[in-house]
N, C-alpha and C. Protein backbone atom coordinates (compact mmCIF):
# COMPACT_ATOMS: atom_id res chain seq x y z
N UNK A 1 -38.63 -26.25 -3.61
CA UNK A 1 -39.93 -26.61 -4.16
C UNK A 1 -40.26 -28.05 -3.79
N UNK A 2 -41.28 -28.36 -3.46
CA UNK A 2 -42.10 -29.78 -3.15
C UNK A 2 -42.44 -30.36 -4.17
N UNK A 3 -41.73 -31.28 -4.40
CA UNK A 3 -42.44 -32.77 -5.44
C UNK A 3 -43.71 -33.19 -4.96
N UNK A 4 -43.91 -32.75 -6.41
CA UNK A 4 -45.69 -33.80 -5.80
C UNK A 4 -45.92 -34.63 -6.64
N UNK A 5 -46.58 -35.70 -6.32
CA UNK A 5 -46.78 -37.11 -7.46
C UNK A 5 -48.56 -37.00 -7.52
N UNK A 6 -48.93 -36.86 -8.73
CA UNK A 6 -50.56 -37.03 -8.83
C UNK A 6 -51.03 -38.66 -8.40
N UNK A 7 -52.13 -38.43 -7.16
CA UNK A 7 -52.52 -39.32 -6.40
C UNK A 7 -54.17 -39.92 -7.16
N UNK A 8 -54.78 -38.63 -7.12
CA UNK A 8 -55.87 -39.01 -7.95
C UNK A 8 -56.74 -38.01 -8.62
N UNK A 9 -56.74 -38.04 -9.82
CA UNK A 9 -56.62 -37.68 -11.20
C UNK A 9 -58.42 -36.37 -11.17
N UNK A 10 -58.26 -35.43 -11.75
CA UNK A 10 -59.58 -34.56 -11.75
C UNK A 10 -60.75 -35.22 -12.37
N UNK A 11 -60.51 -36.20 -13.27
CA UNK A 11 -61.85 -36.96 -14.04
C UNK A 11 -61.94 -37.89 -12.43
N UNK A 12 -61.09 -38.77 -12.21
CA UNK A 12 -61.70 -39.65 -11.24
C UNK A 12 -61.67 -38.93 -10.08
N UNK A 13 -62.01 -37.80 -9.53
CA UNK A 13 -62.68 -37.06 -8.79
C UNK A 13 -64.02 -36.51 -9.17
N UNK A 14 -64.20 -36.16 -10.04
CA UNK A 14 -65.40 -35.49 -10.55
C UNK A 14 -66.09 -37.04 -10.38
N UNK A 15 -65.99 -38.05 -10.82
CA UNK A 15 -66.91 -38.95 -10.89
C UNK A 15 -67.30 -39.12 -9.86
N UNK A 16 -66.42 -39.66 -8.70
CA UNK A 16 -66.62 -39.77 -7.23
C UNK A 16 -67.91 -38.83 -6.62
N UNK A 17 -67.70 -37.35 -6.78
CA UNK A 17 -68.54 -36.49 -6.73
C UNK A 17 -69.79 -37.08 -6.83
N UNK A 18 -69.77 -37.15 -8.15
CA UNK A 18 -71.00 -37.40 -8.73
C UNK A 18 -71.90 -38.15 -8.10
N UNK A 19 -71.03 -39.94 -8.26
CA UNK A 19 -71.73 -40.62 -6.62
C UNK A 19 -71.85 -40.61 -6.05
N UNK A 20 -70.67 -39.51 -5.17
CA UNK A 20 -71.50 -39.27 -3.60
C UNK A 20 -72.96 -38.11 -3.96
N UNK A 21 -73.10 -36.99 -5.03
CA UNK A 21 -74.06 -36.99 -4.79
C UNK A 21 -75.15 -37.54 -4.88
N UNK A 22 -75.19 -38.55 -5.59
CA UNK A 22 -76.26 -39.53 -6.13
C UNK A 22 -76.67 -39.99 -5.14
N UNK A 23 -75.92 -41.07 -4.03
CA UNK A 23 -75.76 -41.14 -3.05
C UNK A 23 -76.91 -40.15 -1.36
N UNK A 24 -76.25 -39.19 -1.98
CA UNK A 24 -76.94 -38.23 -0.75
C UNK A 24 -78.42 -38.02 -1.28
N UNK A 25 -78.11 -37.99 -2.64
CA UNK A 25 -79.56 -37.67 -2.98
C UNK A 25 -80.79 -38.80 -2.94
N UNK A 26 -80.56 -39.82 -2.90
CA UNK A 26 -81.28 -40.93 -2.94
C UNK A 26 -81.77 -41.02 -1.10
N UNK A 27 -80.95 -40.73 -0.39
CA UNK A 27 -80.95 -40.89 0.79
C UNK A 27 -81.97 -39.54 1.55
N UNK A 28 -81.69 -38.43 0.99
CA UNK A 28 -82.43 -37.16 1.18
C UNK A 28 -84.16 -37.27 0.66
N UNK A 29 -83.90 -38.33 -0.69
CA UNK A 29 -84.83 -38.09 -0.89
C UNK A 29 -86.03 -36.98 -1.49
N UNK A 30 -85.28 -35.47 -1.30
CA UNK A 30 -86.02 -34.37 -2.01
C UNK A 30 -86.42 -33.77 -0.66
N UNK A 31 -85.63 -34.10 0.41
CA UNK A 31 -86.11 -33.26 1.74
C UNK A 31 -85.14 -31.86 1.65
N UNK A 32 -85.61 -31.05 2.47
CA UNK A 32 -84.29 -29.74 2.21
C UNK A 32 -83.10 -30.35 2.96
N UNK A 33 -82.00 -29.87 2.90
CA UNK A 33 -80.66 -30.25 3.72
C UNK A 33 -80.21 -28.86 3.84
N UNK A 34 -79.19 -28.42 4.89
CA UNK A 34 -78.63 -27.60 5.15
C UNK A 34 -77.24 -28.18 4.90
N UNK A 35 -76.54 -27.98 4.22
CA UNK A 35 -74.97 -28.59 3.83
C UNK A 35 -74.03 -27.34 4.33
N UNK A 36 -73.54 -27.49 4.79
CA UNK A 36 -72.38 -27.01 5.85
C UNK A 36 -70.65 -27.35 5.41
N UNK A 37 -70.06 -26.52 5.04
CA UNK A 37 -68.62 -26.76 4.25
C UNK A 37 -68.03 -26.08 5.51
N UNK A 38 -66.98 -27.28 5.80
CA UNK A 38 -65.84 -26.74 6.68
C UNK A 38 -64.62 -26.52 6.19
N UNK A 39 -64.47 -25.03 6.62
CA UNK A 39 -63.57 -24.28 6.32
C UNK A 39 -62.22 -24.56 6.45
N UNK A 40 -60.95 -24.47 5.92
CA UNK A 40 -61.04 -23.90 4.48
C UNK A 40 -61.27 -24.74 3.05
N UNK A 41 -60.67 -26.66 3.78
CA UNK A 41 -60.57 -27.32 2.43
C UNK A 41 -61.48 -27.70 1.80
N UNK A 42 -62.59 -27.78 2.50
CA UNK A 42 -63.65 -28.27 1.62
C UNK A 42 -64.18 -27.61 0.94
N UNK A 43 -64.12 -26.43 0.32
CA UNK A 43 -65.09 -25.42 -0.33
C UNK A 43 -64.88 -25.93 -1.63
N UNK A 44 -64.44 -26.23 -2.75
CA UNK A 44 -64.29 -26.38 -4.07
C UNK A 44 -64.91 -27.69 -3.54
N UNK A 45 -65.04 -29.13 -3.02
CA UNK A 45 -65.57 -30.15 -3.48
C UNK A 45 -66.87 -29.56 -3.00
N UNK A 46 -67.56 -28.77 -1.77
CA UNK A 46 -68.85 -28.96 -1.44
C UNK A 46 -69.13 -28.26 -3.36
N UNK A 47 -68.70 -27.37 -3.47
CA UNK A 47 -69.11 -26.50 -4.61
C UNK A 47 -69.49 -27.46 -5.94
N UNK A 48 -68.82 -28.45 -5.87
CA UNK A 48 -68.80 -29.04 -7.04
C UNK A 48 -69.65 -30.56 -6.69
N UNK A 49 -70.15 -30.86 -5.33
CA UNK A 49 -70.44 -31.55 -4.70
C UNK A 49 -72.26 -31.08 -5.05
N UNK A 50 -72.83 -29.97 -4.40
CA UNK A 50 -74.05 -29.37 -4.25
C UNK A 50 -74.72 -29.49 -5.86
N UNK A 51 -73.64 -28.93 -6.92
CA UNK A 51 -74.23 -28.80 -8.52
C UNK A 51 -75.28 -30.01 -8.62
N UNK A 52 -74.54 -31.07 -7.65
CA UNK A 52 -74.84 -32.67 -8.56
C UNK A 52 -76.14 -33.37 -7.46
N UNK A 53 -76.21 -32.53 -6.76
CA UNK A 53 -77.67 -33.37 -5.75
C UNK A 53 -78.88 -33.09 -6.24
N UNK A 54 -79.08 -32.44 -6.74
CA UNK A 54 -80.34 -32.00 -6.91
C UNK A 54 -81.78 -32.21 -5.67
N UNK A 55 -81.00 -31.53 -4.84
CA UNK A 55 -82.07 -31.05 -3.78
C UNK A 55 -82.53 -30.04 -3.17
N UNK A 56 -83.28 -29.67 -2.39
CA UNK A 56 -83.42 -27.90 -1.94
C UNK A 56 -82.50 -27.90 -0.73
N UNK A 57 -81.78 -26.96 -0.60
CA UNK A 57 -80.28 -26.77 -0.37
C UNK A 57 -80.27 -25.77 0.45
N UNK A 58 -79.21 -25.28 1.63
CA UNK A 58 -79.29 -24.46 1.90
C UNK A 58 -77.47 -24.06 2.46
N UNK A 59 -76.89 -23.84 1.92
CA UNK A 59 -75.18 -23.97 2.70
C UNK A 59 -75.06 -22.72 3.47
N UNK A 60 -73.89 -22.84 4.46
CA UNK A 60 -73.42 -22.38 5.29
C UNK A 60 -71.39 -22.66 5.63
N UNK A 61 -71.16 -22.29 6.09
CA UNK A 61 -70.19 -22.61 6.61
C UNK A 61 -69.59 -22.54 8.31
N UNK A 62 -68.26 -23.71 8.31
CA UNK A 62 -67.95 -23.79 10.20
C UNK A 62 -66.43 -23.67 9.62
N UNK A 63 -65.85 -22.91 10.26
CA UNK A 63 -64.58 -23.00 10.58
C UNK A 63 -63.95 -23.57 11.97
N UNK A 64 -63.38 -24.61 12.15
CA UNK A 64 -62.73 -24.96 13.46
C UNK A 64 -61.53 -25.54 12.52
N UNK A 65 -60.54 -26.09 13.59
CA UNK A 65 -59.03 -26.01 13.41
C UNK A 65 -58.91 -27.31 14.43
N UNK A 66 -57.87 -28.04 13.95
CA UNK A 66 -56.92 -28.91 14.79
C UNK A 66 -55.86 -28.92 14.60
N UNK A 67 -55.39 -28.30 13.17
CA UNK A 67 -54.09 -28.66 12.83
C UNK A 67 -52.89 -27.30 13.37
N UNK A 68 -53.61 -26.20 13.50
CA UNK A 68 -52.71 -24.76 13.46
C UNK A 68 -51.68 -24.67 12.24
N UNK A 69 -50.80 -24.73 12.22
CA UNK A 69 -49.83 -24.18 11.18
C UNK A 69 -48.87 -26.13 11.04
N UNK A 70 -49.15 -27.01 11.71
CA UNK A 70 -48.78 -27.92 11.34
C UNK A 70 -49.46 -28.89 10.61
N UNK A 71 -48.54 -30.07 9.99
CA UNK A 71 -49.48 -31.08 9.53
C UNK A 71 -49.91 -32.08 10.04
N UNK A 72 -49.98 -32.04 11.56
CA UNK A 72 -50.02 -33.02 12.02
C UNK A 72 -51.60 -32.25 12.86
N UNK A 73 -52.42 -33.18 13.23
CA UNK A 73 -53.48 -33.03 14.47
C UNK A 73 -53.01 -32.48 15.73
N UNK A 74 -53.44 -31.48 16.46
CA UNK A 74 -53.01 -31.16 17.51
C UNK A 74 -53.84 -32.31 18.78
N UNK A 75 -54.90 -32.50 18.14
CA UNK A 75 -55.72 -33.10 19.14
C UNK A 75 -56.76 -32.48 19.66
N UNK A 76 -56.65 -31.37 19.81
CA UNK A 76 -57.51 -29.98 20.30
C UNK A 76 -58.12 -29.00 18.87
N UNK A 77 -59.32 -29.43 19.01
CA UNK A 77 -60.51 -28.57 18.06
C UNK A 77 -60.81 -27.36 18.65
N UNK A 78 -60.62 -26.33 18.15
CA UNK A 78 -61.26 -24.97 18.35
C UNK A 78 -61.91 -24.22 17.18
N UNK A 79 -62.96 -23.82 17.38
CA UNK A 79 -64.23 -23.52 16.65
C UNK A 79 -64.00 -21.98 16.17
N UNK A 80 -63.62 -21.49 15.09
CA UNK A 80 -63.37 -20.21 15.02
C UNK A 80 -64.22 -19.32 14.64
N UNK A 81 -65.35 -20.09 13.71
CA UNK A 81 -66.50 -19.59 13.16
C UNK A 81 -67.40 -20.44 13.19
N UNK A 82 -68.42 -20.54 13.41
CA UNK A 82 -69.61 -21.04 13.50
C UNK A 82 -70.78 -20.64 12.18
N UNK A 83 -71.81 -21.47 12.24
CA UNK A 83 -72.80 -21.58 11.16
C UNK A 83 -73.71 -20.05 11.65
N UNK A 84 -74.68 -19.66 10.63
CA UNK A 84 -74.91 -18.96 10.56
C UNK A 84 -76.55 -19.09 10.86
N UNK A 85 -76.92 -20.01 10.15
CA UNK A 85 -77.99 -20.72 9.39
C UNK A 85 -78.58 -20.87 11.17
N UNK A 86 -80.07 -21.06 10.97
CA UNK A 86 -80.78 -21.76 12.00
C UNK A 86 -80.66 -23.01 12.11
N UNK A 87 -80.46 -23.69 12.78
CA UNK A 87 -79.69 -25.59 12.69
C UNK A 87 -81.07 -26.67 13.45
N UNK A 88 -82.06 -25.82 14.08
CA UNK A 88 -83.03 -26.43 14.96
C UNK A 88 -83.71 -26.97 14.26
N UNK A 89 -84.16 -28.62 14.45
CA UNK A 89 -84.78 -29.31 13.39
C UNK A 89 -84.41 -29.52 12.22
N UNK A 90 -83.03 -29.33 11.62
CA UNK A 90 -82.61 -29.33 9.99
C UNK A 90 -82.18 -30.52 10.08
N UNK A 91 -81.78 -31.23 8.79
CA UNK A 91 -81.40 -31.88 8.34
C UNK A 91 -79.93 -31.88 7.81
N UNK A 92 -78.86 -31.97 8.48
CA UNK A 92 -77.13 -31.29 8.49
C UNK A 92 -76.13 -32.23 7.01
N UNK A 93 -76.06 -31.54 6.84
CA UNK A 93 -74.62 -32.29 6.01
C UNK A 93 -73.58 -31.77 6.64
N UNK A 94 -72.62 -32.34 7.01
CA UNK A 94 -71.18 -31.47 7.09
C UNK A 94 -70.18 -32.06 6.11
N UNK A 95 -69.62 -31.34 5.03
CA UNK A 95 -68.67 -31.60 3.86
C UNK A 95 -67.58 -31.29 4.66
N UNK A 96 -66.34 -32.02 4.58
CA UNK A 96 -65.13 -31.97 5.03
C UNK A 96 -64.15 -32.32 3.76
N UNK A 97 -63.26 -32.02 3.92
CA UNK A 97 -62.04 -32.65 2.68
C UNK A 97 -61.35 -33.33 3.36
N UNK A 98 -60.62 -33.71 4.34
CA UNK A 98 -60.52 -35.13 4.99
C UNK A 98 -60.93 -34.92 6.42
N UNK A 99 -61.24 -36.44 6.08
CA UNK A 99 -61.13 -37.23 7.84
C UNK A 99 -60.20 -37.94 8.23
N UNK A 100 -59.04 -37.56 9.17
CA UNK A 100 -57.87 -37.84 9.61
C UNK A 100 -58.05 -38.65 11.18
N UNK A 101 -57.51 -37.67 11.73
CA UNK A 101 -57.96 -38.23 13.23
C UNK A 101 -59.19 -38.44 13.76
N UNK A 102 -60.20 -37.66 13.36
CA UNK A 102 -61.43 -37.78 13.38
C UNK A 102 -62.24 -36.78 14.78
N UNK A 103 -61.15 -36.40 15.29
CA UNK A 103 -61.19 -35.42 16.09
C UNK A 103 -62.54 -34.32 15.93
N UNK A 104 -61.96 -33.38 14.41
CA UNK A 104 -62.46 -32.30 13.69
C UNK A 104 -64.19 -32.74 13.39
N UNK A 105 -64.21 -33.44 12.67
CA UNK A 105 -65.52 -34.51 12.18
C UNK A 105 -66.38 -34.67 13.54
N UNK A 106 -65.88 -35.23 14.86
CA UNK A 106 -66.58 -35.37 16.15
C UNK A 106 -66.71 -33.73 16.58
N UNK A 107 -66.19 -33.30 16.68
CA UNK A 107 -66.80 -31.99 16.98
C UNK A 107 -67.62 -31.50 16.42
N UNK A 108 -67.49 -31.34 15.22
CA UNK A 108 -68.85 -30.56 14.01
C UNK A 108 -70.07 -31.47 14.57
N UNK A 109 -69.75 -32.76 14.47
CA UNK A 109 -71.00 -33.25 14.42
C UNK A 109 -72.37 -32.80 16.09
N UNK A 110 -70.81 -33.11 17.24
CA UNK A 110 -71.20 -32.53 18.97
C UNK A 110 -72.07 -31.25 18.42
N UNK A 111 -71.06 -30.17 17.80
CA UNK A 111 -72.09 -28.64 17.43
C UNK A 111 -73.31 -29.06 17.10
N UNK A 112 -73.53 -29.41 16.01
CA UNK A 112 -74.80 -29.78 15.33
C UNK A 112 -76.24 -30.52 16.13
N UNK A 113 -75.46 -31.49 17.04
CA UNK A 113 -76.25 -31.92 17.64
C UNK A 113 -76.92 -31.62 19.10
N UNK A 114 -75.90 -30.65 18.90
CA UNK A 114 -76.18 -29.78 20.30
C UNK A 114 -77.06 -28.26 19.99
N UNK A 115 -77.25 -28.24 18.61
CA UNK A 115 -77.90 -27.04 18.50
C UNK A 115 -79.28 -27.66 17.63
N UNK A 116 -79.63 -28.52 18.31
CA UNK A 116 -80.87 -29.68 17.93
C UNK A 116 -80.89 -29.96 16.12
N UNK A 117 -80.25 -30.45 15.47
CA UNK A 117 -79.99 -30.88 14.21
C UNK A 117 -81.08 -31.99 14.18
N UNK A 118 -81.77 -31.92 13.14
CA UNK A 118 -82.90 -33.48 13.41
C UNK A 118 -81.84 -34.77 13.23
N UNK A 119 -81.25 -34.29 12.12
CA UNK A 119 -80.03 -35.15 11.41
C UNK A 119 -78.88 -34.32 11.42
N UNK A 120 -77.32 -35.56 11.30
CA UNK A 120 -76.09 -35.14 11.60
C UNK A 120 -75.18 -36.02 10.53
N UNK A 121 -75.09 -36.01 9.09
CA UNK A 121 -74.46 -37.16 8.74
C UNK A 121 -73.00 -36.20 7.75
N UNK A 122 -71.56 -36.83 7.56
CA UNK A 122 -70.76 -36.30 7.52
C UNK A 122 -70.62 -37.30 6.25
N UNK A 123 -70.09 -36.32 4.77
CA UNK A 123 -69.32 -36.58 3.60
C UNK A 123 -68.37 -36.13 3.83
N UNK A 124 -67.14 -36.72 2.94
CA UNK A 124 -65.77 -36.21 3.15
C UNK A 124 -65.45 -36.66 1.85
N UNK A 125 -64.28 -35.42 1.25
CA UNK A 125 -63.99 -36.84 -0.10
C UNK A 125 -63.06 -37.49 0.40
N UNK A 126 -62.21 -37.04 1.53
CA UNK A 126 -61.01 -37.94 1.84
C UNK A 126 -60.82 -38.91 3.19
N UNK A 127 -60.59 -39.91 3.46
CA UNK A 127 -60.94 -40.78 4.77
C UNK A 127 -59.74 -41.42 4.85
N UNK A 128 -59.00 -40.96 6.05
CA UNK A 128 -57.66 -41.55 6.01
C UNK A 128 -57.86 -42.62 7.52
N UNK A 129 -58.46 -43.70 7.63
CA UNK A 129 -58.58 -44.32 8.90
C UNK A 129 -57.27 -45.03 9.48
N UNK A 130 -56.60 -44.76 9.00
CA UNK A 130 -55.42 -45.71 9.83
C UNK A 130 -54.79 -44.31 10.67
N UNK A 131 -55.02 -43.45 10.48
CA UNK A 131 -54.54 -42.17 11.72
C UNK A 131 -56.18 -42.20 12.34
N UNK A 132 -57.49 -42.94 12.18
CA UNK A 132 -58.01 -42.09 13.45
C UNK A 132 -58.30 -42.93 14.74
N UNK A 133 -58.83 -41.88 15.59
CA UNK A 133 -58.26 -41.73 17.19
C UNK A 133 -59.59 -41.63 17.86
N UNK A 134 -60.70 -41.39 16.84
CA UNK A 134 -61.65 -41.53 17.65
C UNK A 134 -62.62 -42.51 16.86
N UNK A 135 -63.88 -42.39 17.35
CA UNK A 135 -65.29 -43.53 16.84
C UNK A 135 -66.35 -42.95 16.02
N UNK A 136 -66.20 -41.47 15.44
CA UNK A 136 -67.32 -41.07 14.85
C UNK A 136 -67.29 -41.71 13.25
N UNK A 137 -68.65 -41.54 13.29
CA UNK A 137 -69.28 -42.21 11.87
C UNK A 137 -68.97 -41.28 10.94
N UNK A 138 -68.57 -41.48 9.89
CA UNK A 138 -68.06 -41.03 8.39
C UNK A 138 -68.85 -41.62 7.20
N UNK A 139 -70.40 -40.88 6.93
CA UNK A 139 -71.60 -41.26 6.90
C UNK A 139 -71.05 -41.49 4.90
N UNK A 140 -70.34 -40.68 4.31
CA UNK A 140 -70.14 -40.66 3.31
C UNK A 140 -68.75 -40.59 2.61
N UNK A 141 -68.29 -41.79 1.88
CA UNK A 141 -66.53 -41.36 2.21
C UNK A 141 -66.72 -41.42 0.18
N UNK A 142 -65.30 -40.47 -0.30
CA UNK A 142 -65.12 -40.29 -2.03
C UNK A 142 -63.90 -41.28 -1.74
N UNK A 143 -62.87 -41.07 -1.15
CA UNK A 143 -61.62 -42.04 -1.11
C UNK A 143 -61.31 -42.34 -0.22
N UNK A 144 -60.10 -43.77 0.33
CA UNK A 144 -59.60 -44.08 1.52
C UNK A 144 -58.48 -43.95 1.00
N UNK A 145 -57.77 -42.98 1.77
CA UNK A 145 -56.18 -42.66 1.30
C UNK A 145 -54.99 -43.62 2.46
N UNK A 146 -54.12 -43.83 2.36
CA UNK A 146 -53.08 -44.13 2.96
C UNK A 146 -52.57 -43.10 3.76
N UNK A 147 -51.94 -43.22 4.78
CA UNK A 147 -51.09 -42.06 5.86
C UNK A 147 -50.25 -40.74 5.20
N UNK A 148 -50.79 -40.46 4.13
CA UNK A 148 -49.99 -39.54 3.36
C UNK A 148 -50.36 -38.26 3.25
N UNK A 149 -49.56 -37.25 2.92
CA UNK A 149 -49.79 -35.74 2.99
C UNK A 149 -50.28 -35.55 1.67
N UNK A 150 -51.77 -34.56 1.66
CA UNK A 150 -52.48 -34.61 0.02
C UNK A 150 -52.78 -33.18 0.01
N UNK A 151 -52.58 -32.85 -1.13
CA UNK A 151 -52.84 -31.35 -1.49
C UNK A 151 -53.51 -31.43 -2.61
N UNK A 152 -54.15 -30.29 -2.79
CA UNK A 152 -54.99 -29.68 -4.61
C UNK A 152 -56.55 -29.86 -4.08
N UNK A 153 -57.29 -29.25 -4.83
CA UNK A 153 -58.41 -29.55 -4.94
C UNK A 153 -59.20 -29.20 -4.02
N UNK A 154 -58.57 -27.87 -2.97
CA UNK A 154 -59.13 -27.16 -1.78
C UNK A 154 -57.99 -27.59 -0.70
N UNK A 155 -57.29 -28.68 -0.93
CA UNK A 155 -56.56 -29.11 0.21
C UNK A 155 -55.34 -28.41 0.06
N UNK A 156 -54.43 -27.91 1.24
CA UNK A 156 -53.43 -27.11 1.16
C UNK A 156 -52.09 -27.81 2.01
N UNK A 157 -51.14 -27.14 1.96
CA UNK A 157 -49.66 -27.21 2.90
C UNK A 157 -49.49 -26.07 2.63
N UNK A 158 -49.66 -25.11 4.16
CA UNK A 158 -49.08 -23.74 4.13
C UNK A 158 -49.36 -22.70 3.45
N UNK A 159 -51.24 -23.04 3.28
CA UNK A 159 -51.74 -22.02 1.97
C UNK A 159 -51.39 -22.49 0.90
N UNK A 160 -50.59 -22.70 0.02
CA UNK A 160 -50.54 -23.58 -1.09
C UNK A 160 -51.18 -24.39 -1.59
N UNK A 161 -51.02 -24.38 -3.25
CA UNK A 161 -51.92 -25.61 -3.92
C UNK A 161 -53.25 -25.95 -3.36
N UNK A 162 -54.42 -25.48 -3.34
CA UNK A 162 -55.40 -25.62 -2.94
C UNK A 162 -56.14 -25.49 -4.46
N UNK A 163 -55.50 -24.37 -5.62
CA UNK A 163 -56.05 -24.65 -6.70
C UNK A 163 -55.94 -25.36 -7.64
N UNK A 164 -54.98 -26.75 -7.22
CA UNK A 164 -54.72 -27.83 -8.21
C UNK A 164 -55.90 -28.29 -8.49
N UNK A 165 -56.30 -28.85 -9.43
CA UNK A 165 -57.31 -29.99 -9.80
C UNK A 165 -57.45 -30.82 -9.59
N UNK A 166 -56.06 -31.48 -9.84
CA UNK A 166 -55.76 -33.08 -9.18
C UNK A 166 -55.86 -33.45 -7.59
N UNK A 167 -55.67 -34.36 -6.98
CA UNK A 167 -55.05 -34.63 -5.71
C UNK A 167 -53.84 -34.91 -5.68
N UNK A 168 -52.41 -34.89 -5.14
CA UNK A 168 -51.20 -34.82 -4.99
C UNK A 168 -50.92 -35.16 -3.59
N UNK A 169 -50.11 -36.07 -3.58
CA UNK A 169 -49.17 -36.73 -2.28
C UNK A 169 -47.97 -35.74 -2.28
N UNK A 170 -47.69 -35.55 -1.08
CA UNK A 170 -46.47 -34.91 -0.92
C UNK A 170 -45.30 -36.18 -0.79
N UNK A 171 -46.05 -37.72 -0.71
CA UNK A 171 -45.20 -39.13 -0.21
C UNK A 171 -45.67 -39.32 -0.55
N UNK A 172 -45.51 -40.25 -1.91
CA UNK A 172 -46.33 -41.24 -2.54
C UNK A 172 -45.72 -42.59 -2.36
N UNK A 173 -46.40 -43.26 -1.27
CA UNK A 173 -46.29 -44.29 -1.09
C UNK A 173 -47.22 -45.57 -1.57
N UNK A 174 -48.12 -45.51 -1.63
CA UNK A 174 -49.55 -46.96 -2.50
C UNK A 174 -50.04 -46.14 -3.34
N UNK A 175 -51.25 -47.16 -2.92
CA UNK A 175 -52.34 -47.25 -4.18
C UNK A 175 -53.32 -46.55 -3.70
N UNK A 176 -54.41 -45.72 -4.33
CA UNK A 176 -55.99 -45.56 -3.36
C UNK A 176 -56.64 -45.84 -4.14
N UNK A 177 -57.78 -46.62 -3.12
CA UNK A 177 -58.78 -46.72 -3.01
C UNK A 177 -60.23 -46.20 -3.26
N UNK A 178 -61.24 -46.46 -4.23
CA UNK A 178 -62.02 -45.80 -4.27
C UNK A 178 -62.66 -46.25 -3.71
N UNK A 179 -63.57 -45.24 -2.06
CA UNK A 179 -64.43 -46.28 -1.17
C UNK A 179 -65.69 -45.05 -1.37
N UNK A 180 -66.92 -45.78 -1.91
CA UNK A 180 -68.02 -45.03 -2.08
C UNK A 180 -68.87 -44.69 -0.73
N UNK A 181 -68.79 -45.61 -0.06
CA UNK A 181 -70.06 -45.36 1.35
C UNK A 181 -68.99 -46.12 2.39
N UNK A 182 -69.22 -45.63 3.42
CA UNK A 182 -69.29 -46.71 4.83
C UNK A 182 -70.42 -46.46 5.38
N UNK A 183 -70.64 -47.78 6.25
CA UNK A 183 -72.03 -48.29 6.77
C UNK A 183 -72.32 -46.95 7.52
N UNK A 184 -73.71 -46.23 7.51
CA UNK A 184 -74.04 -45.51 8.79
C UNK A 184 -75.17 -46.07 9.49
């Protein structure tokens, strides 16, 4: 069995939420958005993410992959499922549960903008920048985590724990950070 140490707590997630939707919503403005949850970890925060915007809404989902069966980035994004939704002229959210290498995040965004998106801007609750590898913008960040393995709360190891509440380090090494925005 895996020790896990609670990293950050279900109240101070829900709040985070909250601001990032506040956040999106101030920025949206009351325009429609098409919000887009990538598959699989992000589905419980977009879910709990969407309650709190109060805007006209429209979700979908993308499945692509970097990791395969490891925890590490392969480097190589492959797209397994695609959106459904008409994307021409919309206004995109893409919800992620982390941004790691940044790999995953640059691709969604390439799709989007390649299938004429008016707008392309990416929330995540999790932003781990000291692993990433590339330059895309991370329009909306809930936390900046340290190099560590995190589960609960949609996030998994091996299918597992995805229905924790909390967030959980598999290495609990620091402290995190609550980072509300980076510049877009």
């Amino acid at each position: 069995m895996v020790n896990l140490k609670l990293a950050i707590s279900e109240s101070q997630i829900q709040e985070c939420v909250k601001r990032l939707a506040q956040m999106i919503h101030d920025d949206y403005q009351g325009e429609p958005l098409l919000v887009v949850g990538a598959l699989n970890g992000s589905f419980v925060f977009l879910s709990d993410l969407i309650r709190h915007m109060h805007l006209p809404i429209q979700v979908d989902f993308i499945r692509v992959s970097s990791y395969g069966d490891s925890a590490k980035s392969s480097g190589k994004v492959s797209l397994h499922h695609g959106v459904r939704t008409p994307v021409l002229g919309k206004n995109v959210l893409v919800v992620e549960d982390i941004v790691d290498t940044g790999f995953t995040a640059q691709f969604i965004r390439g799709y989007f903008e390649e299938q004429g998106a008016a707008t392309v801007r990416i929330c995540t609750l999790l932003d781990k920048p000291v692993r990433r590898r590339t330059t895309v913008t991370v329009d909306y960040v809930g936390f900046e985590v340290p190099d560590e393995f995190i589960v609960g709360y949609g996030l998994d190891f091996n299918q597992q724990y995805r229905e924790l509440r909390g967030l959980y380090s598999l290495e609990a090494k620091s402290e995190y950070r609550i980072k509300p925005r980076l510049i877009h």
